[in-house]
C-alpha atoms as a PDB file:
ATOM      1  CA  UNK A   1     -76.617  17.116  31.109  1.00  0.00           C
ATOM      2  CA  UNK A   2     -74.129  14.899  32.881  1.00  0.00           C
ATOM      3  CA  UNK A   3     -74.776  12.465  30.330  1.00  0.00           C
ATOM      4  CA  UNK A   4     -73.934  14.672  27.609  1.00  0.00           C
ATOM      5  CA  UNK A   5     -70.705  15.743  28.930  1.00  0.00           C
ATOM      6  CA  UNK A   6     -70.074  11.951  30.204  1.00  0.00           C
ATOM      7  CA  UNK A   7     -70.873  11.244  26.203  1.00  0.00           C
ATOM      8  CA  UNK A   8     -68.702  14.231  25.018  1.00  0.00           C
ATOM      9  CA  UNK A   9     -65.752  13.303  27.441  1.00  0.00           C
ATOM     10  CA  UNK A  10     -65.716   9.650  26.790  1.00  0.00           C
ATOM     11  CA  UNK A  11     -63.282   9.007  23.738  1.00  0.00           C
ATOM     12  CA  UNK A  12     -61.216   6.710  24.357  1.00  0.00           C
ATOM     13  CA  UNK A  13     -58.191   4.568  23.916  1.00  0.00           C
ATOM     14  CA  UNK A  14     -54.160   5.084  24.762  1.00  0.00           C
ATOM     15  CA  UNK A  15     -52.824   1.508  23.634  1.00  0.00           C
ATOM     16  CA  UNK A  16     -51.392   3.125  20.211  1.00  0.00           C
ATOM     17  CA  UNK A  17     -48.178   4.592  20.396  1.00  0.00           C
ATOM     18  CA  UNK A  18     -48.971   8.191  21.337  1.00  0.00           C
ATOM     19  CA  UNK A  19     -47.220  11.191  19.032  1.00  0.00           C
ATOM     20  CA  UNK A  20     -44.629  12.562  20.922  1.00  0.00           C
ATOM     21  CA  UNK A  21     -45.256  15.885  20.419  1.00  0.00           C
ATOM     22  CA  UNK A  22     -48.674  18.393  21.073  1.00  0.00           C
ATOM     23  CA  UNK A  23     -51.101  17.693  19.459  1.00  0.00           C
ATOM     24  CA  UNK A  24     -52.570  20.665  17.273  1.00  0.00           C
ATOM     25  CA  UNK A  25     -54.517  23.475  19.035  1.00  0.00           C
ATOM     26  CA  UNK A  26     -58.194  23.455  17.876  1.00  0.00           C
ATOM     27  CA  UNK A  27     -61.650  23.904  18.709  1.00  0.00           C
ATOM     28  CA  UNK A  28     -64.705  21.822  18.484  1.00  0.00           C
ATOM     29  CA  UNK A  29     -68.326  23.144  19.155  1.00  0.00           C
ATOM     30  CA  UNK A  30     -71.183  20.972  19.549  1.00  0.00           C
ATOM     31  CA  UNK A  31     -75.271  21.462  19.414  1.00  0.00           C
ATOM     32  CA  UNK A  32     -77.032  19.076  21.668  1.00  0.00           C
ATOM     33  CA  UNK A  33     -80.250  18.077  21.353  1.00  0.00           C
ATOM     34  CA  UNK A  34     -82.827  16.063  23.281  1.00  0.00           C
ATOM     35  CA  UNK A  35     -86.125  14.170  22.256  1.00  0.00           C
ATOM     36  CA  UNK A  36     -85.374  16.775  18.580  1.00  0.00           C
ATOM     37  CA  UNK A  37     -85.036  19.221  20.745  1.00  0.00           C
ATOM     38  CA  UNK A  38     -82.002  21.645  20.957  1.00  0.00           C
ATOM     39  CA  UNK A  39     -81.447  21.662  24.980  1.00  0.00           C
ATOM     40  CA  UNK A  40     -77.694  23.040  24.950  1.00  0.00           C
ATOM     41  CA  UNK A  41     -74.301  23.638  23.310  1.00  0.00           C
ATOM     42  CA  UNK A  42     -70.997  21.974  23.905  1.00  0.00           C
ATOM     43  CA  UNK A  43     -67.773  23.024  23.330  1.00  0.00           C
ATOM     44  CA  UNK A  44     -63.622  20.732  23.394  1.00  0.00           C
ATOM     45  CA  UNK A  45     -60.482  23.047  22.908  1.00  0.00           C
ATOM     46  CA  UNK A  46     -56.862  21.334  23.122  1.00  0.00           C
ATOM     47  CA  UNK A  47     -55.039  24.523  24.224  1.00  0.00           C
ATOM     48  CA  UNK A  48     -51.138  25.389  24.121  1.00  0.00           C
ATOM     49  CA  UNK A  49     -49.230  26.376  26.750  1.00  0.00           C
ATOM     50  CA  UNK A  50     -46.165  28.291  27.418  1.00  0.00           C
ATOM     51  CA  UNK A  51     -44.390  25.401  28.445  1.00  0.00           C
ATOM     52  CA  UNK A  52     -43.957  23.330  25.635  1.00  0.00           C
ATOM     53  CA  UNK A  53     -43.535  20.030  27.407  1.00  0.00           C
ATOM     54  CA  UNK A  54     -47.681  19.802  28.171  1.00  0.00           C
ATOM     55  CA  UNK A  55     -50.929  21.312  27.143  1.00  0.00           C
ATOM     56  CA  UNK A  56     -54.336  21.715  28.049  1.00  0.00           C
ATOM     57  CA  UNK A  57     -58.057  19.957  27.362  1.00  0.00           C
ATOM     58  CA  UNK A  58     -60.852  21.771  28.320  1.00  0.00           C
ATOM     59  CA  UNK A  59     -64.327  20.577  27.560  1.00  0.00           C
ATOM     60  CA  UNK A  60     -67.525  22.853  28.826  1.00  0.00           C
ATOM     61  CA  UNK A  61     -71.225  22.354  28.478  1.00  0.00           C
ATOM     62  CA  UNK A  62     -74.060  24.714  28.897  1.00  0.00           C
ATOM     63  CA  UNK A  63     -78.296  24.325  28.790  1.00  0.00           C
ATOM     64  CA  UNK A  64     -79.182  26.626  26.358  1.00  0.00           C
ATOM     65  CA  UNK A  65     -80.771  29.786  27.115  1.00  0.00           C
ATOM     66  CA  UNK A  66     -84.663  28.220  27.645  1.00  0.00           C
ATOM     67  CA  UNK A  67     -83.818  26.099  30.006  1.00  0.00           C
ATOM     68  CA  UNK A  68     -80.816  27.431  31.735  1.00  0.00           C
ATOM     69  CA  UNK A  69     -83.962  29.481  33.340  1.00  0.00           C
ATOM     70  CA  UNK A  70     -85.319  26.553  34.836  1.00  0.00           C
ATOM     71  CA  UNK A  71     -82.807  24.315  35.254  1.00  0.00           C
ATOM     72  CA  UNK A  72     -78.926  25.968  34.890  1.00  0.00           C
ATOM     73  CA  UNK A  73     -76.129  24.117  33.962  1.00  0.00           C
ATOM     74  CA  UNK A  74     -72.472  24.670  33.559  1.00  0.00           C
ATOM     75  CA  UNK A  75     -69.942  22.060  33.423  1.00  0.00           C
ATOM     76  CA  UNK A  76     -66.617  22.663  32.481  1.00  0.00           C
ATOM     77  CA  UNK A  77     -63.518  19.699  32.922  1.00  0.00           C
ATOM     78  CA  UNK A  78     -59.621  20.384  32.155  1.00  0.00           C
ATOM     79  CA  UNK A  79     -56.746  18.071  31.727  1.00  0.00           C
ATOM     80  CA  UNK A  80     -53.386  19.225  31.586  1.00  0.00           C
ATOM     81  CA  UNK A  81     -51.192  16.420  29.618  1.00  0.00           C
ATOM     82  CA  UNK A  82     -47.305  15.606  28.942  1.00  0.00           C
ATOM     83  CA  UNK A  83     -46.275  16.151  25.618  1.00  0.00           C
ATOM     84  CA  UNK A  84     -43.673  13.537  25.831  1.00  0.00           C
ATOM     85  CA  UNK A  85     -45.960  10.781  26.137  1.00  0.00           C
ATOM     86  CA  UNK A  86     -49.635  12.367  26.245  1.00  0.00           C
ATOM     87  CA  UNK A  87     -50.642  10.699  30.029  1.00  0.00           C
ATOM     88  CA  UNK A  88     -51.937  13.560  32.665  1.00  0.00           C
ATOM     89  CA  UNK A  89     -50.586  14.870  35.509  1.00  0.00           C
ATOM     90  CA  UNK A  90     -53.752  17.128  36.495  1.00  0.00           C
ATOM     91  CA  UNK A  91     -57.363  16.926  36.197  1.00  0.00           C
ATOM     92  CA  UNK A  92     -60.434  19.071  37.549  1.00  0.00           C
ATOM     93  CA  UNK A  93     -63.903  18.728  36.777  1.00  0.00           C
ATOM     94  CA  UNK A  94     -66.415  21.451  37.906  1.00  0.00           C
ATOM     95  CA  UNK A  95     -70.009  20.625  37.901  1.00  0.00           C
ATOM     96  CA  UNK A  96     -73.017  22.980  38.505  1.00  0.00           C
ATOM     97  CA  UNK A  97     -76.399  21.718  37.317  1.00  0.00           C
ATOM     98  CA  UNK A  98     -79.871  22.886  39.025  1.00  0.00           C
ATOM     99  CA  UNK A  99     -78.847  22.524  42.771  1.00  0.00           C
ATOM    100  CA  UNK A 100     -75.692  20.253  42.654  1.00  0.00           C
ATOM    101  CA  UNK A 101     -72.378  21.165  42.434  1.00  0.00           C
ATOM    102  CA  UNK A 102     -69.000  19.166  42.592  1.00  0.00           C
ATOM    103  CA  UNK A 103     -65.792  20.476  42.346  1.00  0.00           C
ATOM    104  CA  UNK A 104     -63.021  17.380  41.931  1.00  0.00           C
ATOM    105  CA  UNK A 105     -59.418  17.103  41.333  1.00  0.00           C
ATOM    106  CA  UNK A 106     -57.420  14.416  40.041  1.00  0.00           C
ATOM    107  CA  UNK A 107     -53.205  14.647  40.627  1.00  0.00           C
ATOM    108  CA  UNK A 108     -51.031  11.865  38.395  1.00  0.00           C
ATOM    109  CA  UNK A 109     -48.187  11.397  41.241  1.00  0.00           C
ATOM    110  CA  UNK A 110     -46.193   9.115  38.571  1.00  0.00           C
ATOM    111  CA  UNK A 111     -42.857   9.133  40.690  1.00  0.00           C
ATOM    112  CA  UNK A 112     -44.691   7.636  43.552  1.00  0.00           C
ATOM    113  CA  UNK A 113     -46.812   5.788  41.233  1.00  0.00           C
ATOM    114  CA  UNK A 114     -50.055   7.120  43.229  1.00  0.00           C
ATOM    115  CA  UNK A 115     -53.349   9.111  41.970  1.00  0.00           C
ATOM    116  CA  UNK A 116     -54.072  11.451  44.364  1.00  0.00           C
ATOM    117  CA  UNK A 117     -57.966  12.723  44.346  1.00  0.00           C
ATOM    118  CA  UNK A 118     -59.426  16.022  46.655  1.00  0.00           C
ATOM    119  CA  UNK A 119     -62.885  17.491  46.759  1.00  0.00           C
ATOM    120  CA  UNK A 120     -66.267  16.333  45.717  1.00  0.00           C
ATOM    121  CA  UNK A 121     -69.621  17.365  46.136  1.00  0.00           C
ATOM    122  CA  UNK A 122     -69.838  20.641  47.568  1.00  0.00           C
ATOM    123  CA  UNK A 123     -72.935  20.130  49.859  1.00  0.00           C
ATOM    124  CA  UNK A 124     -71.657  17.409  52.370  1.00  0.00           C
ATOM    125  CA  UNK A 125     -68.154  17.204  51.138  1.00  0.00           C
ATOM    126  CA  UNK A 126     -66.443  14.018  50.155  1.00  0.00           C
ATOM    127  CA  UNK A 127     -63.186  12.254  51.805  1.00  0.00           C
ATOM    128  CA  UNK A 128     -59.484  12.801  50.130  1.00  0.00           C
ATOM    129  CA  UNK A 129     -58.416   9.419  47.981  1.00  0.00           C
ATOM    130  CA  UNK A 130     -55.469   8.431  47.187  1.00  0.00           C
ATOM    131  CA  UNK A 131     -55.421   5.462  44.612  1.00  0.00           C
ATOM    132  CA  UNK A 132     -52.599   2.774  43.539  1.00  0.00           C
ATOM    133  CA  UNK A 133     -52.067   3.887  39.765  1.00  0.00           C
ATOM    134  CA  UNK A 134     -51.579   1.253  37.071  1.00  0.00           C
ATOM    135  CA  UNK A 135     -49.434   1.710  34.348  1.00  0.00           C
ATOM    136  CA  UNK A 136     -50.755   4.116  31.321  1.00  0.00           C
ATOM    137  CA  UNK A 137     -53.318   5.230  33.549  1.00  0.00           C
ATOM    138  CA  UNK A 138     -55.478   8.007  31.822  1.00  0.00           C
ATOM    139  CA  UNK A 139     -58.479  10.600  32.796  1.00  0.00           C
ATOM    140  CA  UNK A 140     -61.463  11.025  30.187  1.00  0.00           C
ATOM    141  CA  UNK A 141     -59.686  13.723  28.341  1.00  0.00           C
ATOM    142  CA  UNK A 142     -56.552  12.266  27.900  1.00  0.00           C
ATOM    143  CA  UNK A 143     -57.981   9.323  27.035  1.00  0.00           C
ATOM    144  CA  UNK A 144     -60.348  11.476  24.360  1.00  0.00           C
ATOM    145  CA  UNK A 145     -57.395  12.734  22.557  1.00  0.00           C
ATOM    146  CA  UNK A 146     -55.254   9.700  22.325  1.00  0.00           C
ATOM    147  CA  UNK A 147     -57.811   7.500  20.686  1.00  0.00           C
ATOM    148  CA  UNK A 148     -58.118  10.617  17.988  1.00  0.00           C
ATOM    149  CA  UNK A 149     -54.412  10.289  17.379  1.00  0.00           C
ATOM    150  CA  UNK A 150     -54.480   6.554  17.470  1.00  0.00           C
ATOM    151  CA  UNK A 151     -54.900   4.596  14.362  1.00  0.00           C
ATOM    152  CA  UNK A 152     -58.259   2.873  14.301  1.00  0.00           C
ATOM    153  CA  UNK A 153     -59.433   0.288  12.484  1.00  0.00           C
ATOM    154  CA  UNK A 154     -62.812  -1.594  12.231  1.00  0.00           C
ATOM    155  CA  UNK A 155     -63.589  -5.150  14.189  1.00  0.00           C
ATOM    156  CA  UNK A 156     -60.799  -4.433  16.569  1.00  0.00           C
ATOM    157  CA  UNK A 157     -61.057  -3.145  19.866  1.00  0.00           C
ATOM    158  CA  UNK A 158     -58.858  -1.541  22.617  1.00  0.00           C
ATOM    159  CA  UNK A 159     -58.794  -2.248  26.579  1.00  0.00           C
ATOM    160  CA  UNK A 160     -57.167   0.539  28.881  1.00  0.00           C
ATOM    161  CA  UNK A 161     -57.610   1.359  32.633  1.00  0.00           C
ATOM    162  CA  UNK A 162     -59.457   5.015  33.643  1.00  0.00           C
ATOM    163  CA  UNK A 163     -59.631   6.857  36.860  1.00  0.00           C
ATOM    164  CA  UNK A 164     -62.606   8.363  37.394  1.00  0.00           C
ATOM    165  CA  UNK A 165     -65.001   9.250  40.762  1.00  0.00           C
ATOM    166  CA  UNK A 166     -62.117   7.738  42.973  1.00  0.00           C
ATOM    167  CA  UNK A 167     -62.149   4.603  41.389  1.00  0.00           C
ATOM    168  CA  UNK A 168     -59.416   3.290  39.025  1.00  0.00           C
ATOM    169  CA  UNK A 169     -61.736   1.249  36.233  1.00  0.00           C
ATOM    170  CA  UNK A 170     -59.305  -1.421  34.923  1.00  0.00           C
ATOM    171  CA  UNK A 171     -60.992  -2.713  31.723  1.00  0.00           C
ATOM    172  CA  UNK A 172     -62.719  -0.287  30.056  1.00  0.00           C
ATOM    173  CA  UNK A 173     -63.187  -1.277  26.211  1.00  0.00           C
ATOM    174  CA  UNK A 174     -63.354   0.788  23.113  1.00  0.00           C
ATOM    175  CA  UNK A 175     -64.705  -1.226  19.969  1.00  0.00           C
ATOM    176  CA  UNK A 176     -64.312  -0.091  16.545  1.00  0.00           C
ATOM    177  CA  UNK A 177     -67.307  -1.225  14.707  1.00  0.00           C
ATOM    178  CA  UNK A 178     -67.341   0.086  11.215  1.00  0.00           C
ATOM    179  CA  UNK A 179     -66.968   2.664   8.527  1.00  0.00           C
ATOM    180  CA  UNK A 180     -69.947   4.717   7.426  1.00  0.00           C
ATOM    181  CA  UNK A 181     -71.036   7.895   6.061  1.00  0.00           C
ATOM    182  CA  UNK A 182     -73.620  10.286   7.495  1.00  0.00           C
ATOM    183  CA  UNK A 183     -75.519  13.487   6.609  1.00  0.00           C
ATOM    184  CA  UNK A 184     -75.852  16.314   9.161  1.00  0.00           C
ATOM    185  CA  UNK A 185     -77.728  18.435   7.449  1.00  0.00           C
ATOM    186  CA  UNK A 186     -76.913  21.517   7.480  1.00  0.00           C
ATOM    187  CA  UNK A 187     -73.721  20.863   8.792  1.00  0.00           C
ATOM    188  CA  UNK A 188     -72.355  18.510   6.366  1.00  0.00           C
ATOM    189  CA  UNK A 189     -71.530  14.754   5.293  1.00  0.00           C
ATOM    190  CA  UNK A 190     -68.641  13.045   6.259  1.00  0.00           C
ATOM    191  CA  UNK A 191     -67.158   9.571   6.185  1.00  0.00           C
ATOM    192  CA  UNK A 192     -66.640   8.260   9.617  1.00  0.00           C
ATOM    193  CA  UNK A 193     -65.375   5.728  11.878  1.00  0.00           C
ATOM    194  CA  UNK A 194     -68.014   4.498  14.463  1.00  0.00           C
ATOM    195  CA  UNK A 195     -66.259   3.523  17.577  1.00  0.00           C
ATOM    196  CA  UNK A 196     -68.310   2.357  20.955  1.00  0.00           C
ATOM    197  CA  UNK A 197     -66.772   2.528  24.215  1.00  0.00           C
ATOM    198  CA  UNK A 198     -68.536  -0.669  26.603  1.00  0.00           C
ATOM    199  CA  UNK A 199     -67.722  -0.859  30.544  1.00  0.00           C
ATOM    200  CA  UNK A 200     -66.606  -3.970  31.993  1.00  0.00           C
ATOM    201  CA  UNK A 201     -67.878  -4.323  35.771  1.00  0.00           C
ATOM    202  CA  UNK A 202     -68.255  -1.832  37.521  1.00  0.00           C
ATOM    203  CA  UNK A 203     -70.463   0.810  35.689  1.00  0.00           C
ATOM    204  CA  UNK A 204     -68.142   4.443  34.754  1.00  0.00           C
ATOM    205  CA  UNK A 205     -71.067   6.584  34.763  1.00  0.00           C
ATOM    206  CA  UNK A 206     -74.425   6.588  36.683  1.00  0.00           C
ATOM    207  CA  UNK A 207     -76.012   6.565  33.382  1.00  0.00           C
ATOM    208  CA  UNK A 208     -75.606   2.729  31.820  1.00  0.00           C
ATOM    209  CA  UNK A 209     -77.000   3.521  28.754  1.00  0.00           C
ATOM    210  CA  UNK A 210     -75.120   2.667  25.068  1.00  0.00           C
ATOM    211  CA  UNK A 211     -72.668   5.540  23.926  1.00  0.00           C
ATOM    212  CA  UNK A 212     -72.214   5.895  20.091  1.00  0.00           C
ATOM    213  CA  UNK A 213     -69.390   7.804  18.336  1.00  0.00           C
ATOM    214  CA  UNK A 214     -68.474   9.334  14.878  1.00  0.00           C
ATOM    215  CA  UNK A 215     -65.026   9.867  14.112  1.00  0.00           C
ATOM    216  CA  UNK A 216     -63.935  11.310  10.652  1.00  0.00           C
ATOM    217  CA  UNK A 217     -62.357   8.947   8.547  1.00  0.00           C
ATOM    218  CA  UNK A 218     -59.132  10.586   8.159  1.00  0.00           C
ATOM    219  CA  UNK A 219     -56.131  11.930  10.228  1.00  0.00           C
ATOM    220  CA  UNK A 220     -57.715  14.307  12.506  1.00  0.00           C
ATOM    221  CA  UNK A 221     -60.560  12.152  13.684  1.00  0.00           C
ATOM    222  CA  UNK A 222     -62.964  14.808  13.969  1.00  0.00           C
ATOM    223  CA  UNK A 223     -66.274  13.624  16.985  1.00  0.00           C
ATOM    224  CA  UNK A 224     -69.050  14.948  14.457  1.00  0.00           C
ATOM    225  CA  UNK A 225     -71.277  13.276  16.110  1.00  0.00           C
ATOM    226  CA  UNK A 226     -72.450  11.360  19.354  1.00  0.00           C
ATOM    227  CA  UNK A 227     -75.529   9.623  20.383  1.00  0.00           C
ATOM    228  CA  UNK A 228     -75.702   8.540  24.103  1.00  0.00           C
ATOM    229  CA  UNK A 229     -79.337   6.284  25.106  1.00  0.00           C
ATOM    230  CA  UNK A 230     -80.265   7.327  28.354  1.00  0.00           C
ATOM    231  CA  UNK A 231     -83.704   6.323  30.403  1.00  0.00           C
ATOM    232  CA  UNK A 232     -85.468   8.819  29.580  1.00  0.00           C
ATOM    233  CA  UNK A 233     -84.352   8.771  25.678  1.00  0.00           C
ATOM    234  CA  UNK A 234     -81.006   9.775  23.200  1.00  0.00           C
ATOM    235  CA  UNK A 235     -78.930  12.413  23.479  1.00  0.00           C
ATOM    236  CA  UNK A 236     -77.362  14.009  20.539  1.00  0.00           C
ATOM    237  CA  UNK A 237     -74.749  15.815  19.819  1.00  0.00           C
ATOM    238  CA  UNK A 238     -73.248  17.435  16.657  1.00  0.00           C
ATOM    239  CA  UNK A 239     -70.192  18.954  15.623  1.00  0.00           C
ATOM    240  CA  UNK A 240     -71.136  22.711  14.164  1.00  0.00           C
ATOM    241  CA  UNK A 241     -68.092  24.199  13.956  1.00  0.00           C
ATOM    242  CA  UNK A 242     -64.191  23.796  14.415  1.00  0.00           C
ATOM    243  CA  UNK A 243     -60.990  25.383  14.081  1.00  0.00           C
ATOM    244  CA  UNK A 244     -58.562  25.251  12.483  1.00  0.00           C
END
């Protein structure tokens, strides 16, 4: 499951001028499946706040109810982003899957131009970080929700730096491939944009397999679909339902 939700959280791009305003408040719910298998559900909500200078990305993923018996898993990650120019100032990622759990938390200190991470792995514990921050630094969700508000167009590609498991990943690239249009199912066809993110050096996820994306080709930008090759075969998710 950590390659699903590295697969669902890994949208990216920020080199487009960002909106400067919040984005709409929506949410996105995803069936995964496994070998043709359905193994789990997903869900991504962009949330509004009170304060109407920032709001909120959550993302959460679950093991359906099968094999949450054997093998539970609950992973649930949460930006909170400026409006004024959609780059984070907190993240936190909670992970609980089987035995292992993590609990990490990324602070944007953009005054003193530092990122600031505390916790880790709860078993054995793992040593406060603080980080040199580049300029238009993002985490995974912030990164997820600019590329959606980007404009996007095939044969070009995009190069941004992440921060991610206290390490600041300088080049990571997000290709735009093509247009095409795909059948769901039940669920529906839709023209798309296929984007692939590709890691330069150092790897951004333990899992080095090839990430695949389906935008819809229109404003919004819908994820209808994602396809992540892991060792031991592709993941898949698809979008079910959304709101508005």
């Amino acid at each position: 499951m950590k390659e699903l939700l590295a697969g669902i959280l890994f949208l990216l791009s920020a080199v487009n001028p960002l909106h400067a305003d919040r984005p709409r408040a929506e949410s996105l719910g995803y069936e995964v499946f496994w070998a043709g298998m359905l193994v789990g559900r997903a869900r991504i909500d962009v949330l509004h706040t009170t304060d109407s200078n920032q709001f909120a990305i959550r993302t959460t993923a679950k093991a359906n109810n099968a094999i949450q018996g054997i093998y539970p898993v609950l992973d649930t990650v949460e930006s909170w982003v400026n409006s004024n120019d959609g780059l984070p100032w907190q993240f936190h990622k909670r992970l609980n899957e089987g035995s292992y759990s993590a609990s990490v938390q990324i602070s944007f200190d953009r005054s003193n131009k530092v990122v600031r991470v505390l916790g880790g792995q709860k078993k054995g514990g793992s040593p406060d970080t603080t980080l040199e921050m580049p300029a238009g630094v993002h985490d995974l969700l912030s990164a997820f929700l600019a590329v959606r508000r980007g404009t996007l167009t095939p044969g070009t590609s995009i190069h941004l730096p992440i921060v991610d498991n206290r390490k600041i990943f300088q080049d990571v690239e997000i290709a735009c491939l093509r247009r095409e249009s795909i059948d769901l199912d039940d669920n529906g066809s839709f023209k798309t944009i296929v984007i692939e993110p590709r890691l330069h050096g150092d790897a951004l996820f333990k899992s080095k397999g090839k990430l695949t994306i389906w935008l819809t080709d229109d404003d919004r930008h819908l994820p209808v679909l994602m396809e992540s090759e892991i060792k031991l075969g592709t993941i898949r998710a698809e979008l079910v339902s959304h709101s508005p």
